[in-house]
N, C-alpha and C. Protein backbone atom coordinates (compact mmCIF):
# COMPACT_ATOMS: atom_id res chain seq x y z
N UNK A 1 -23.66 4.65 6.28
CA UNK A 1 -24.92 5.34 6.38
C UNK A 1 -25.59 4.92 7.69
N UNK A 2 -25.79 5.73 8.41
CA UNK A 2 -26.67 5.68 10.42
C UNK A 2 -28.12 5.80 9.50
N UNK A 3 -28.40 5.29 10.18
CA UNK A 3 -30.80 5.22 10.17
C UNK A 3 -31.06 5.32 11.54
N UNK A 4 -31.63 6.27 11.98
CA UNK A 4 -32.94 5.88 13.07
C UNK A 4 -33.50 5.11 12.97
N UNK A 5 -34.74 4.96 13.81
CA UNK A 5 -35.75 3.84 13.57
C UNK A 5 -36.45 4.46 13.20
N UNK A 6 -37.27 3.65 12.05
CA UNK A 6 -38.48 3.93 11.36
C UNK A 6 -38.01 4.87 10.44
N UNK A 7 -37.01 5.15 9.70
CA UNK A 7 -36.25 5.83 8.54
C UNK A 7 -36.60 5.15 7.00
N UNK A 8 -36.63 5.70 6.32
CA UNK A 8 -36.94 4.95 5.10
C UNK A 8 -35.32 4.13 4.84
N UNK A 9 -36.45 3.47 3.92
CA UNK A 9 -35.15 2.13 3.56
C UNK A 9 -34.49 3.10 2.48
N UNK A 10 -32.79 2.89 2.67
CA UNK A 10 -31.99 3.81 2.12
C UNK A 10 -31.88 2.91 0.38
N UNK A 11 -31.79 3.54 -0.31
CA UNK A 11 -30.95 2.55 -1.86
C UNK A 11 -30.05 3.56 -2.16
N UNK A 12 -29.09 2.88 -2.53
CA UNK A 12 -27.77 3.58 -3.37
C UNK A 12 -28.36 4.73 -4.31
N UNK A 13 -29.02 4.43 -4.97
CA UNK A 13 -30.15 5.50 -6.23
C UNK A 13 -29.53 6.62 -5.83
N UNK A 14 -30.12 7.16 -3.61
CA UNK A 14 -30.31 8.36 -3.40
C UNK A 14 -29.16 8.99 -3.49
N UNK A 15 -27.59 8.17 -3.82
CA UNK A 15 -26.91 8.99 -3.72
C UNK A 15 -26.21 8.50 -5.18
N UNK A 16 -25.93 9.96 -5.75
CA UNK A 16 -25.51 9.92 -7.43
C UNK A 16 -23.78 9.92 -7.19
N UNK A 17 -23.11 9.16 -7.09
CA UNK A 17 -21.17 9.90 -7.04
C UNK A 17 -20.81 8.48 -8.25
N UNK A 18 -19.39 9.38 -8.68
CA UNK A 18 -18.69 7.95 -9.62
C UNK A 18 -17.45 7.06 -8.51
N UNK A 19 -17.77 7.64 -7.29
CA UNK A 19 -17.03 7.14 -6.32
C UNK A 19 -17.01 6.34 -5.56
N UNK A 20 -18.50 5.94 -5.06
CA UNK A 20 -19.11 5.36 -4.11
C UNK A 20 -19.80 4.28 -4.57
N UNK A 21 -18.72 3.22 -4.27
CA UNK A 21 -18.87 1.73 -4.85
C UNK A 21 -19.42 0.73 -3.51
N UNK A 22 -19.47 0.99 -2.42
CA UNK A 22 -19.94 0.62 -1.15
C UNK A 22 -20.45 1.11 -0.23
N UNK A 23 -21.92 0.44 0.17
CA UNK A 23 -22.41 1.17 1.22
C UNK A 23 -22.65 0.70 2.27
N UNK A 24 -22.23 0.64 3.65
CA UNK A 24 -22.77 0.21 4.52
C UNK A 24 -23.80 0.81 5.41
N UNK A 25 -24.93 0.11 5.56
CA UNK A 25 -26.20 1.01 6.38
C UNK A 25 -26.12 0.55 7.77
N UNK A 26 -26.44 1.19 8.77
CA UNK A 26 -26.42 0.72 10.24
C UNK A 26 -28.02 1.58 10.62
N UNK A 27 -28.87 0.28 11.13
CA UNK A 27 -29.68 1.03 11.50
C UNK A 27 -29.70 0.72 12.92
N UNK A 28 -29.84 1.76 13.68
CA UNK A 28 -30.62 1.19 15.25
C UNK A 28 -31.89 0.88 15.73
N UNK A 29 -31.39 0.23 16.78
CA UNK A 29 -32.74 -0.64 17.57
C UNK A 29 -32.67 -0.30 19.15
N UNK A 30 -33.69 0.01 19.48
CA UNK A 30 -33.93 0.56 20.79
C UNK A 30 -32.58 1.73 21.00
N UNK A 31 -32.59 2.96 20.69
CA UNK A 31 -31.57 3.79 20.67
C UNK A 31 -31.63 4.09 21.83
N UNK A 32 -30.60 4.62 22.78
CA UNK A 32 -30.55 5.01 23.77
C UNK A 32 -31.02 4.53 25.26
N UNK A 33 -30.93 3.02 24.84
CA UNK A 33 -31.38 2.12 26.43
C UNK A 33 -30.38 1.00 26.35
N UNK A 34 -30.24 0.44 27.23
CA UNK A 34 -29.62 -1.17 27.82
C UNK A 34 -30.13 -1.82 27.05
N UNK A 35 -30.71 -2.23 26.14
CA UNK A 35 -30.66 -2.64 24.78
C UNK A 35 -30.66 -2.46 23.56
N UNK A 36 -29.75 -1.56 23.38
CA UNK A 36 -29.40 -1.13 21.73
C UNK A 36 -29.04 -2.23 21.32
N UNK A 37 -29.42 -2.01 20.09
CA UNK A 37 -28.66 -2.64 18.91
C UNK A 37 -28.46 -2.42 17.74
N UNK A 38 -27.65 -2.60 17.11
CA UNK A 38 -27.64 -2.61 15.83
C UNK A 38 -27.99 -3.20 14.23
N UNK A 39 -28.83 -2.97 13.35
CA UNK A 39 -28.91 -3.57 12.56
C UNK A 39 -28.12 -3.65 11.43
N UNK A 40 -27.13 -4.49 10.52
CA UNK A 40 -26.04 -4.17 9.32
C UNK A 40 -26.42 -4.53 7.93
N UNK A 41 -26.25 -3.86 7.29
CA UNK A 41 -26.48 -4.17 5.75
C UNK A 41 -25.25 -3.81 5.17
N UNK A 42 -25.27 -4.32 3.98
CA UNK A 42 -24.19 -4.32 3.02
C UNK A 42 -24.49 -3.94 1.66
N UNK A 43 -24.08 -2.84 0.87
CA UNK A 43 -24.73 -2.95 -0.29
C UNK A 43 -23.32 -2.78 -1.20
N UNK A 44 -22.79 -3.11 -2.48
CA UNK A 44 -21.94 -2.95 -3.19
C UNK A 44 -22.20 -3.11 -4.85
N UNK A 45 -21.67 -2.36 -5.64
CA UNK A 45 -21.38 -2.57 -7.15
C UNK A 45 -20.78 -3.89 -7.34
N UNK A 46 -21.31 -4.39 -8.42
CA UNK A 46 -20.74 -5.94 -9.16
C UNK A 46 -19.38 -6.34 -9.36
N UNK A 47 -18.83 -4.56 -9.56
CA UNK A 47 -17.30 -5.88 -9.66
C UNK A 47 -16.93 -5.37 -8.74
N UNK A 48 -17.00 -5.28 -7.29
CA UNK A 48 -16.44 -5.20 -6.16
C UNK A 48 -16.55 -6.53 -5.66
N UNK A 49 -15.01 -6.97 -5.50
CA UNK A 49 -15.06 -8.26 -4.59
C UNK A 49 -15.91 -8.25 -3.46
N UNK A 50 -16.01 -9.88 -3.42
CA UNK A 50 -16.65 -9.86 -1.60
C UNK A 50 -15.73 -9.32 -0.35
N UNK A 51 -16.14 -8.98 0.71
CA UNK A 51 -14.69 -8.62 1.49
C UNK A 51 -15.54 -8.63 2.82
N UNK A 52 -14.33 -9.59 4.07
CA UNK A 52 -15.59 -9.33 5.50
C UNK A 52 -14.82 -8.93 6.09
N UNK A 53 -15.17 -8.97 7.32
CA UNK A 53 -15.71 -9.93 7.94
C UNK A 53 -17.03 -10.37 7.59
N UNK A 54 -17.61 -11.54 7.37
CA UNK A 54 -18.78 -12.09 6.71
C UNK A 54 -19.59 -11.71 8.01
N UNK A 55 -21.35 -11.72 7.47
CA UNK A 55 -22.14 -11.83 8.24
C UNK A 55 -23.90 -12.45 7.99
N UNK A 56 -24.09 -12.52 9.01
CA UNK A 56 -25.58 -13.66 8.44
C UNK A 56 -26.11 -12.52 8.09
N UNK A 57 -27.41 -12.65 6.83
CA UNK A 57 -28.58 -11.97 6.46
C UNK A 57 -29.17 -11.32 7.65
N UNK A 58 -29.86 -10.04 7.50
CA UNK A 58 -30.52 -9.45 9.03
C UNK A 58 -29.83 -9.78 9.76
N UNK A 59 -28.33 -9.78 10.57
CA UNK A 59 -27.64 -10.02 11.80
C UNK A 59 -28.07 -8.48 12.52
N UNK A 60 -28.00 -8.69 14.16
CA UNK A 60 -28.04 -7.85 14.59
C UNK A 60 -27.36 -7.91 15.54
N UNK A 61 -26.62 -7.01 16.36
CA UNK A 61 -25.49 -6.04 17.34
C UNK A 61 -25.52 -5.98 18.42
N UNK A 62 -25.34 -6.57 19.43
CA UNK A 62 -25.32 -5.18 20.63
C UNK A 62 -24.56 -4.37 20.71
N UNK A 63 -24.73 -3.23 21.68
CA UNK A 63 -23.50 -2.07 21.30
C UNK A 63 -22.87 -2.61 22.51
N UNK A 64 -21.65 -2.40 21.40
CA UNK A 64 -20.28 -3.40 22.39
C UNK A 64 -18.99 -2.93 21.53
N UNK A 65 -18.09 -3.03 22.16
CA UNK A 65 -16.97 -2.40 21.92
C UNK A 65 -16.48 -4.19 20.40
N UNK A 66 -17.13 -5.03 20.67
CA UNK A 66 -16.56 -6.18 19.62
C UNK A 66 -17.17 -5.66 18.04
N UNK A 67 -18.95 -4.98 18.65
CA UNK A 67 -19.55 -4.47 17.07
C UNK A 67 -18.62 -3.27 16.42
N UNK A 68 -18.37 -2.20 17.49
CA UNK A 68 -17.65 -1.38 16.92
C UNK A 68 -16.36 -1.43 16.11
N UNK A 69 -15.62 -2.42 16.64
CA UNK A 69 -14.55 -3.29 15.79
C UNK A 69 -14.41 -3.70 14.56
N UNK A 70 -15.59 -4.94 14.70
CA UNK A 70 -16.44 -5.45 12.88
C UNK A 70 -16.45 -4.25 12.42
N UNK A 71 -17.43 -3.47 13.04
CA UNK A 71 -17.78 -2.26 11.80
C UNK A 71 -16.55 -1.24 10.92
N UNK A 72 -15.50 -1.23 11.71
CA UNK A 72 -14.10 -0.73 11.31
C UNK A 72 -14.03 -1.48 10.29
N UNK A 73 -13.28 -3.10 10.90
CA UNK A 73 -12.74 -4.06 9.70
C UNK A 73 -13.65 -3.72 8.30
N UNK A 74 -14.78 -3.65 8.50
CA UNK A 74 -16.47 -4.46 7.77
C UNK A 74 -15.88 -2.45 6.76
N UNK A 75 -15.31 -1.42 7.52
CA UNK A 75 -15.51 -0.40 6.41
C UNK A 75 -14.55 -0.21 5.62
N UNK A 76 -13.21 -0.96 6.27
CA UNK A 76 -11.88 -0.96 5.46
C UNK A 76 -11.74 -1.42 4.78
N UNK A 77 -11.87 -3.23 4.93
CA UNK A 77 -12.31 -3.91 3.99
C UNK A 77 -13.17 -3.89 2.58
N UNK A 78 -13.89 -2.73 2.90
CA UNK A 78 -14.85 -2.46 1.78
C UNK A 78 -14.53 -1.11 1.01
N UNK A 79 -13.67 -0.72 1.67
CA UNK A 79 -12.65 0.42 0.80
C UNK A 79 -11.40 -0.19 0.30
N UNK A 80 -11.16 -1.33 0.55
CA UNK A 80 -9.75 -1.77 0.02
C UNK A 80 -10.30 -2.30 -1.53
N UNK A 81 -11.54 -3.83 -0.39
CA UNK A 81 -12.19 -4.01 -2.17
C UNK A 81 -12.77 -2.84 -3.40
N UNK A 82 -13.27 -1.96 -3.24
CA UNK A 82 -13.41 -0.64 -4.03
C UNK A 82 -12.66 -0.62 -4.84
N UNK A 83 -11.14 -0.35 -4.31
CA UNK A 83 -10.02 -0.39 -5.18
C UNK A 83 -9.76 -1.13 -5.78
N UNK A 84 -10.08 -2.20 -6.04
CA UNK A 84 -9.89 -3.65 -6.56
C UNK A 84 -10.75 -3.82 -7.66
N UNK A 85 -12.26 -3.12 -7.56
CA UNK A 85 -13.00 -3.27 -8.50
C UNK A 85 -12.17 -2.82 -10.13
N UNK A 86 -12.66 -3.00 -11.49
CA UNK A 86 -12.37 -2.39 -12.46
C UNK A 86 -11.95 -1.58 -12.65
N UNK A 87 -13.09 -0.60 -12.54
CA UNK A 87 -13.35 0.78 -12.32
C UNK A 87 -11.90 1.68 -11.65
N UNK A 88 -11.99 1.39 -10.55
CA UNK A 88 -10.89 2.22 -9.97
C UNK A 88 -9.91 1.63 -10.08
N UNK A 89 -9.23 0.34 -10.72
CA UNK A 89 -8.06 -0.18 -10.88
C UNK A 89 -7.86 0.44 -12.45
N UNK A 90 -8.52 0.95 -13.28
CA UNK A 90 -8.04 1.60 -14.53
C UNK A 90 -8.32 2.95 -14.04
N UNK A 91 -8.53 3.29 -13.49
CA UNK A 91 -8.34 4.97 -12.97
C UNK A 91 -7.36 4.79 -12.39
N UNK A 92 -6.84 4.14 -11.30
CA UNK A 92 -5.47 4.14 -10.69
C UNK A 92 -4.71 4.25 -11.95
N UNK A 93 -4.56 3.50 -12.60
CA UNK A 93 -3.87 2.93 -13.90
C UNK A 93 -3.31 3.65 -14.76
N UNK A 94 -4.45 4.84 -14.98
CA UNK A 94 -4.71 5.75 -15.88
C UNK A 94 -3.70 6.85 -15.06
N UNK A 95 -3.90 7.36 -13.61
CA UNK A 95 -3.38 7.81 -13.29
C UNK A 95 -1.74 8.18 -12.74
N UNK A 96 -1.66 6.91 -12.66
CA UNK A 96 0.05 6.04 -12.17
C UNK A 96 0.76 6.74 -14.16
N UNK A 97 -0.41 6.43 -15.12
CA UNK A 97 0.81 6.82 -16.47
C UNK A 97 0.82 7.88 -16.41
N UNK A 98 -0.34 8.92 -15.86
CA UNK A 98 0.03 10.56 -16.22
C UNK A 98 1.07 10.91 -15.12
N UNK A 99 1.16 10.48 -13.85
CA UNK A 99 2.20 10.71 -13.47
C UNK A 99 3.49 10.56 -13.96
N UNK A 100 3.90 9.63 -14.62
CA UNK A 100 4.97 9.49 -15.12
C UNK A 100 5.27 9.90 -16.42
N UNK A 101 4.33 10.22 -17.19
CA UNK A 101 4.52 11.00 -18.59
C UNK A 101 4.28 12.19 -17.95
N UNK A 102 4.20 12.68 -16.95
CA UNK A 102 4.76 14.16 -16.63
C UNK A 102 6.09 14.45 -15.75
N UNK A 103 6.27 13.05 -15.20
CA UNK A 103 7.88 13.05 -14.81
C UNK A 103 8.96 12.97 -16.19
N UNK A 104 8.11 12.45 -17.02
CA UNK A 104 9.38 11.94 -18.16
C UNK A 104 9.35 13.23 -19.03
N UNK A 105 8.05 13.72 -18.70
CA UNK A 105 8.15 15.46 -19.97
C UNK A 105 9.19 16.40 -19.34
N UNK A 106 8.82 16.97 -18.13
CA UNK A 106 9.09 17.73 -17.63
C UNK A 106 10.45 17.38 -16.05
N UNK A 107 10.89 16.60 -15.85
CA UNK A 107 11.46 16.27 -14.92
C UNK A 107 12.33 15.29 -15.23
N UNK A 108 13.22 14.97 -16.76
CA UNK A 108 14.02 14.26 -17.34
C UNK A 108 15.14 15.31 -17.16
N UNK A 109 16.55 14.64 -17.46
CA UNK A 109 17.46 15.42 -17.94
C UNK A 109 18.11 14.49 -19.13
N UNK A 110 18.95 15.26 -20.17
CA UNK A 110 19.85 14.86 -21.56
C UNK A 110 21.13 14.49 -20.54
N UNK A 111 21.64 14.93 -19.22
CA UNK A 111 22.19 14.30 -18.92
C UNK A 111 23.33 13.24 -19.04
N UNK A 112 24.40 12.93 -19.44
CA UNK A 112 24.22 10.84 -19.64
C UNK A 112 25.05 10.49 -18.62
N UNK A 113 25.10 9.42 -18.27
CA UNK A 113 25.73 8.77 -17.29
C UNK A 113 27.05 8.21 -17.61
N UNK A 114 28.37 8.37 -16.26
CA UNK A 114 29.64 7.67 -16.77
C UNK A 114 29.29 6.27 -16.70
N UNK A 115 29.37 5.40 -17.03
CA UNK A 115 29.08 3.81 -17.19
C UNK A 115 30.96 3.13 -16.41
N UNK A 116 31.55 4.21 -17.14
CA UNK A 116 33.30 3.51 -16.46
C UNK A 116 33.26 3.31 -14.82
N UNK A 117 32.52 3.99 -14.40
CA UNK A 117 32.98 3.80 -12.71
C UNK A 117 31.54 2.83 -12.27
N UNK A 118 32.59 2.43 -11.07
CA UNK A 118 31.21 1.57 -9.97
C UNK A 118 30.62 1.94 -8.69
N UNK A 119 29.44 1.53 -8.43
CA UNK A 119 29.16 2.48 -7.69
C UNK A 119 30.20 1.49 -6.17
N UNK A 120 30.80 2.42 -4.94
CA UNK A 120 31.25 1.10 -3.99
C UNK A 120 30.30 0.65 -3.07
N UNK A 121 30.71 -0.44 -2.25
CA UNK A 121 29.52 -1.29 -1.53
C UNK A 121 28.94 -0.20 -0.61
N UNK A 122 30.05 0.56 0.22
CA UNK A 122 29.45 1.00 1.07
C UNK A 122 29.57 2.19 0.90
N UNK A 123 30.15 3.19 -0.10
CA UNK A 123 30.10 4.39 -0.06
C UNK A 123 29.02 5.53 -1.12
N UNK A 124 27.69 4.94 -1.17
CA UNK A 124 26.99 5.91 -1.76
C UNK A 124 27.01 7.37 -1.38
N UNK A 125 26.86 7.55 0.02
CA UNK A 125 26.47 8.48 0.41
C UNK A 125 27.58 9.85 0.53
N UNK A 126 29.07 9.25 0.02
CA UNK A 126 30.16 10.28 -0.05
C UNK A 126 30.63 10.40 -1.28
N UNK A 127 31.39 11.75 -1.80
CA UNK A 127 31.55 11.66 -2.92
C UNK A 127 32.62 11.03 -3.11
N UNK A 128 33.08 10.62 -4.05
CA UNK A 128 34.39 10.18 -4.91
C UNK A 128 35.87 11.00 -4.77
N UNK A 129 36.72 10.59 -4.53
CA UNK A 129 37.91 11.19 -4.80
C UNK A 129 38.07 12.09 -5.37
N UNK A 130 37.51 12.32 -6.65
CA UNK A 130 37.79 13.23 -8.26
C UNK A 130 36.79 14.16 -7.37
N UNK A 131 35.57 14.17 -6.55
CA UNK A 131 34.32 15.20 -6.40
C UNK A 131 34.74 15.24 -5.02
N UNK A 132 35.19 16.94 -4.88
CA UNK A 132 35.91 17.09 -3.58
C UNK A 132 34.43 17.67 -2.95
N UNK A 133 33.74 17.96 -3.40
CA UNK A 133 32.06 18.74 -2.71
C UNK A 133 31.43 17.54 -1.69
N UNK A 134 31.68 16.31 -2.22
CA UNK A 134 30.88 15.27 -1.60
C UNK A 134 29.41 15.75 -1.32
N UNK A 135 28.51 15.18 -0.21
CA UNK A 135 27.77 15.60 -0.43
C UNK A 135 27.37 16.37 1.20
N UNK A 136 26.86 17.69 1.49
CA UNK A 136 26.23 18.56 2.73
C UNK A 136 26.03 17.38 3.62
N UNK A 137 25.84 17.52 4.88
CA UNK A 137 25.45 16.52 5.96
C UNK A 137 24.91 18.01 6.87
N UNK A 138 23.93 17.03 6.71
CA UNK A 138 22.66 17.92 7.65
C UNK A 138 22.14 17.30 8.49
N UNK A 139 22.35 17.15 10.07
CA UNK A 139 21.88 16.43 11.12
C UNK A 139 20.31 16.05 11.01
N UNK A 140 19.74 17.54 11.38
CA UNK A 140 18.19 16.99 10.94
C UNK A 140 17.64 16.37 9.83
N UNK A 141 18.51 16.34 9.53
CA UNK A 141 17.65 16.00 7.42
C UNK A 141 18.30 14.21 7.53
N UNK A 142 18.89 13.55 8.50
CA UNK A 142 19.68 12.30 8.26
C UNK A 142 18.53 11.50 9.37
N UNK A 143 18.97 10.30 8.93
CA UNK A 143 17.99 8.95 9.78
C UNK A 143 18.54 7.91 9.77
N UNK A 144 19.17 7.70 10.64
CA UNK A 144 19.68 6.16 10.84
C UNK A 144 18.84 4.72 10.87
N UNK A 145 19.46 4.21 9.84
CA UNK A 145 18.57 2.79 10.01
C UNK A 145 17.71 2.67 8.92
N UNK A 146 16.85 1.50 8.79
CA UNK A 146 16.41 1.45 7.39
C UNK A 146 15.14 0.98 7.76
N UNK A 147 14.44 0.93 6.96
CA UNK A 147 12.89 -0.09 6.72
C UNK A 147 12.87 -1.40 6.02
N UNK A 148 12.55 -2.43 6.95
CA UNK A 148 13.04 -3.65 5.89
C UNK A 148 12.04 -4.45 6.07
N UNK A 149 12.24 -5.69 4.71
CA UNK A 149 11.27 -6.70 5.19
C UNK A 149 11.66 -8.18 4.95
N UNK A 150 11.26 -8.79 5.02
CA UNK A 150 11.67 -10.17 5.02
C UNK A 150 11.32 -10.77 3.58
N UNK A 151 12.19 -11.35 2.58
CA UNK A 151 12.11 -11.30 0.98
C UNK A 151 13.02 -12.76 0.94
N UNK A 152 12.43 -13.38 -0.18
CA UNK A 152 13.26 -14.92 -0.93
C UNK A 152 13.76 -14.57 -2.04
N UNK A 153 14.92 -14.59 -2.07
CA UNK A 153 15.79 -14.20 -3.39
C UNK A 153 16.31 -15.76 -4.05
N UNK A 154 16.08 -15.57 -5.06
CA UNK A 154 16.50 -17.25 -5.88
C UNK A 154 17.87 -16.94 -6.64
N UNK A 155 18.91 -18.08 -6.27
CA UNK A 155 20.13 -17.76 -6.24
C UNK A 155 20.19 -18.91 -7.64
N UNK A 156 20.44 -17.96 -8.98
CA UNK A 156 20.47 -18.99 -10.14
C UNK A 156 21.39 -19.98 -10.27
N UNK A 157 22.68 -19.68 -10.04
CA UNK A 157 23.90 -20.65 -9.44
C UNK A 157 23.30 -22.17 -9.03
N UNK A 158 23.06 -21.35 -7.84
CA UNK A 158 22.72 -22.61 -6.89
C UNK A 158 21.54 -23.19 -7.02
N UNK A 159 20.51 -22.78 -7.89
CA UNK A 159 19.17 -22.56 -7.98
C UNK A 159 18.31 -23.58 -7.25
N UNK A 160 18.26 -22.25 -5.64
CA UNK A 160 17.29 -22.89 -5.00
C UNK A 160 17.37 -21.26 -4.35
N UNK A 161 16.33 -21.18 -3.47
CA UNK A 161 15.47 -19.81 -2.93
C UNK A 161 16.43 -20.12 -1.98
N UNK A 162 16.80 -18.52 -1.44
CA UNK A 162 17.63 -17.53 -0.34
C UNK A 162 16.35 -16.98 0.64
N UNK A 163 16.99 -17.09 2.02
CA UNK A 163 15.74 -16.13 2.84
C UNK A 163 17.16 -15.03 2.82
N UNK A 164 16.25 -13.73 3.02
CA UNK A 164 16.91 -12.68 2.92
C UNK A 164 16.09 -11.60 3.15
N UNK A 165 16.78 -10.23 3.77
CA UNK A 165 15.96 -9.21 4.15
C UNK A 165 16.62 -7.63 3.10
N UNK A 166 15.26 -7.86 2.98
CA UNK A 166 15.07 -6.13 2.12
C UNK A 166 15.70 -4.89 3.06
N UNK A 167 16.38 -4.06 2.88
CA UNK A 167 16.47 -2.59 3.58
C UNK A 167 16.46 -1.68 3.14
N UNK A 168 15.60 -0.74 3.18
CA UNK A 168 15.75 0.70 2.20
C UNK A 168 15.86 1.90 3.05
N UNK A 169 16.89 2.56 3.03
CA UNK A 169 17.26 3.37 4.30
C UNK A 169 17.33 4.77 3.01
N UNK A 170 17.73 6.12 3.82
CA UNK A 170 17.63 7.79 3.19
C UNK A 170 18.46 7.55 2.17
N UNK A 171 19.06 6.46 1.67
CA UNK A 171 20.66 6.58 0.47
C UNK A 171 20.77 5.47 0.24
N UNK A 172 19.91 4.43 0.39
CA UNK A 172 20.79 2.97 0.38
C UNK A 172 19.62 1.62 0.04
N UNK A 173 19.50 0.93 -0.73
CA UNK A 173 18.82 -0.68 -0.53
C UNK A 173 19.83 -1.19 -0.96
N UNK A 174 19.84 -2.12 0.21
CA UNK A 174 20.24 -3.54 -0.27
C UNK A 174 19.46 -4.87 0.51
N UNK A 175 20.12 -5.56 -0.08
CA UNK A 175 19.62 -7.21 0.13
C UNK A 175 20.57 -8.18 1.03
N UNK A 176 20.35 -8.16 2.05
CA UNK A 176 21.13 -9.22 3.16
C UNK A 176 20.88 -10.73 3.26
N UNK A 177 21.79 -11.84 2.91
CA UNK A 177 21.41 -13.09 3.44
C UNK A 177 21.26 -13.39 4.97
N UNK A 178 20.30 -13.53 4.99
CA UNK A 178 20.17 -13.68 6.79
C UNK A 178 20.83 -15.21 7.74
N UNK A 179 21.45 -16.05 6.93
CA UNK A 179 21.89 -16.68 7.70
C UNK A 179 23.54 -16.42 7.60
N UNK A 180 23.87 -15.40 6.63
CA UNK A 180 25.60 -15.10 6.84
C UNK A 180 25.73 -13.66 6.92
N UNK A 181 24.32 -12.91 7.06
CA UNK A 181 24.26 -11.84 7.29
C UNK A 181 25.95 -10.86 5.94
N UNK A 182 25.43 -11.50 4.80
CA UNK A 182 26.35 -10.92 3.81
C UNK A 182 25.34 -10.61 2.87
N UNK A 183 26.20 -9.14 2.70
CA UNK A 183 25.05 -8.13 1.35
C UNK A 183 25.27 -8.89 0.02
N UNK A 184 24.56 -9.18 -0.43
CA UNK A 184 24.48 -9.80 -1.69
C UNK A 184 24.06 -8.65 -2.80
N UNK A 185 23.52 -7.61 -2.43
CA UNK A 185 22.65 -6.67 -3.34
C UNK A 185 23.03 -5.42 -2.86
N UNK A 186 23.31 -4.39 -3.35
CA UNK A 186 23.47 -3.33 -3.04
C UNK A 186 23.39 -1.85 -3.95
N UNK A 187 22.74 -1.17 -3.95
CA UNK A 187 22.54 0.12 -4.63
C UNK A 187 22.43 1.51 -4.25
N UNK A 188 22.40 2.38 -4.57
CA UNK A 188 21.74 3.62 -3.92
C UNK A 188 20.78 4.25 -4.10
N UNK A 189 19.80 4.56 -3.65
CA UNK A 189 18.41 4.83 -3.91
C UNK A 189 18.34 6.04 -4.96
N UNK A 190 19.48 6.89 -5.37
CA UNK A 190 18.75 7.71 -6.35
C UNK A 190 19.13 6.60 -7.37
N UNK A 191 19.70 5.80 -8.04
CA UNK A 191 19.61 4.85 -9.07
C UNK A 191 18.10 3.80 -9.34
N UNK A 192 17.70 3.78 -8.28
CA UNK A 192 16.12 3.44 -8.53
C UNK A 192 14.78 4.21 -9.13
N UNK A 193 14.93 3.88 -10.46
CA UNK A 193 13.51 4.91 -10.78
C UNK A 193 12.16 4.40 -10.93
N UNK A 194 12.08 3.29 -9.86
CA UNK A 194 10.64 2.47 -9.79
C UNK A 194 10.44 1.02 -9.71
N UNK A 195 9.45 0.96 -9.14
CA UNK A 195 8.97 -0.50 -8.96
C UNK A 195 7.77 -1.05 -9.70
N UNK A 196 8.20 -2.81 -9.67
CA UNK A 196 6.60 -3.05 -10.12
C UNK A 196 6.70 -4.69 -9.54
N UNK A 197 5.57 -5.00 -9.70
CA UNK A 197 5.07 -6.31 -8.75
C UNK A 197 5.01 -7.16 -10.31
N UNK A 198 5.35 -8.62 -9.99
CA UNK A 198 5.76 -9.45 -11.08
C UNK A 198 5.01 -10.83 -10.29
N UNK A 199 3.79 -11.32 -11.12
CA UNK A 199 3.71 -12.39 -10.16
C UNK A 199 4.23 -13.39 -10.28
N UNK A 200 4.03 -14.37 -9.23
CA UNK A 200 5.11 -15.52 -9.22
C UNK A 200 4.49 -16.26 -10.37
N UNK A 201 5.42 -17.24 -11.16
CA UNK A 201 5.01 -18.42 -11.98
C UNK A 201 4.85 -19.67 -11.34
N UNK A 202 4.06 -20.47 -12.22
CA UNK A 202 3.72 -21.47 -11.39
C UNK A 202 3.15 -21.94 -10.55
């Protein structure tokens, strides 16, 4: 929310949404001379975490390419916490199941799967001997290379933590040990029907 000077003092009240869990007000000071500045407020709902960049009570700005910065971080930050609050973490919540009880109504198949065969290390992306169709290769529609990230896999055997890198490429994740650079993990991405975050114990 921008204020002129001499604007009434804004309150959340004036604006009615079930959306708008954060407000930041910016008012100015001396607008339009070699000494602007800015004044910042913060206003938020209760169960919205704190989130900063922090700032003193009444701080004020010059206009400078460093305020304009804060004020980015200072609005992202306060849209990330949003999401975090209650509120929109059981609306996410709520929403993440209707998605999927409308994948599972309408976008299932009776299907069943052969269980006798395996999938091979490196050949997802072609068909099988028995399936002479394999699968179309379409230049534009292909992408070499993958998206990866850097992941600790705990090796029960040996039981002690693996560094290792994630890759999820158009047909393919697997899991690489990075100091023998050997796939330990391997699948093909239509066999994945989802993720979920598990926190650590301990």
């Amino acid at each position: 929310m921008f204020q002129e000077p001499g604007a009434p003092p804004f309150s959340p009240r004036h604006i009615r949404s079930h959306f708008q869990h954060v407000f930041i007000v910016v008012q100015a000071i001396n607008p339009c001379t070699e000494n602007t500045q800015y004044r910042v407020t913060v206003s938020r709902f209760k169960d919205v975490p704190l989130f900063g960049p922090m700032m003193p009570e009444a701080a004020t700005f010059p206009k400078s390419k460093a305020f304009t910065d804060f004020l980015l971080a200072k609005a992202i930050n306060g849209e990330m916490a949003a999401l975090r609050s209650e509120k929109f973490a059981a609306m996410a919540t709520r929403t993440r199941h209707e998605y999927l009880k409308d994948q599972a109504l309408n976008h299932s198949t009776s299907t069943t799967l052969d269980t006798s065969t395996k999938f091979s290390l490196m050949g997802f992306s072609r068909g099988s001997k028995k399936d002479k169709r394999g699968i179309k290769y379409i230049p534009d529609a292909s992408v070499r290379g993958a998206l990866s990230w850097p992941v600790t896999v705990h090796d029960a055997a040996l039981q002690q933590n693996v560094d290792c890198v994630l890759g999820i490429s158009g047909d393919s994740v697997v899991v690489v040990e990075e100091a023998s650079a050997a796939v330990i993990f391997a699948a093909p991405c239509k066999s994945v029907i989802g993720w979920t975050l598990r926190p650590q114990q301990g």
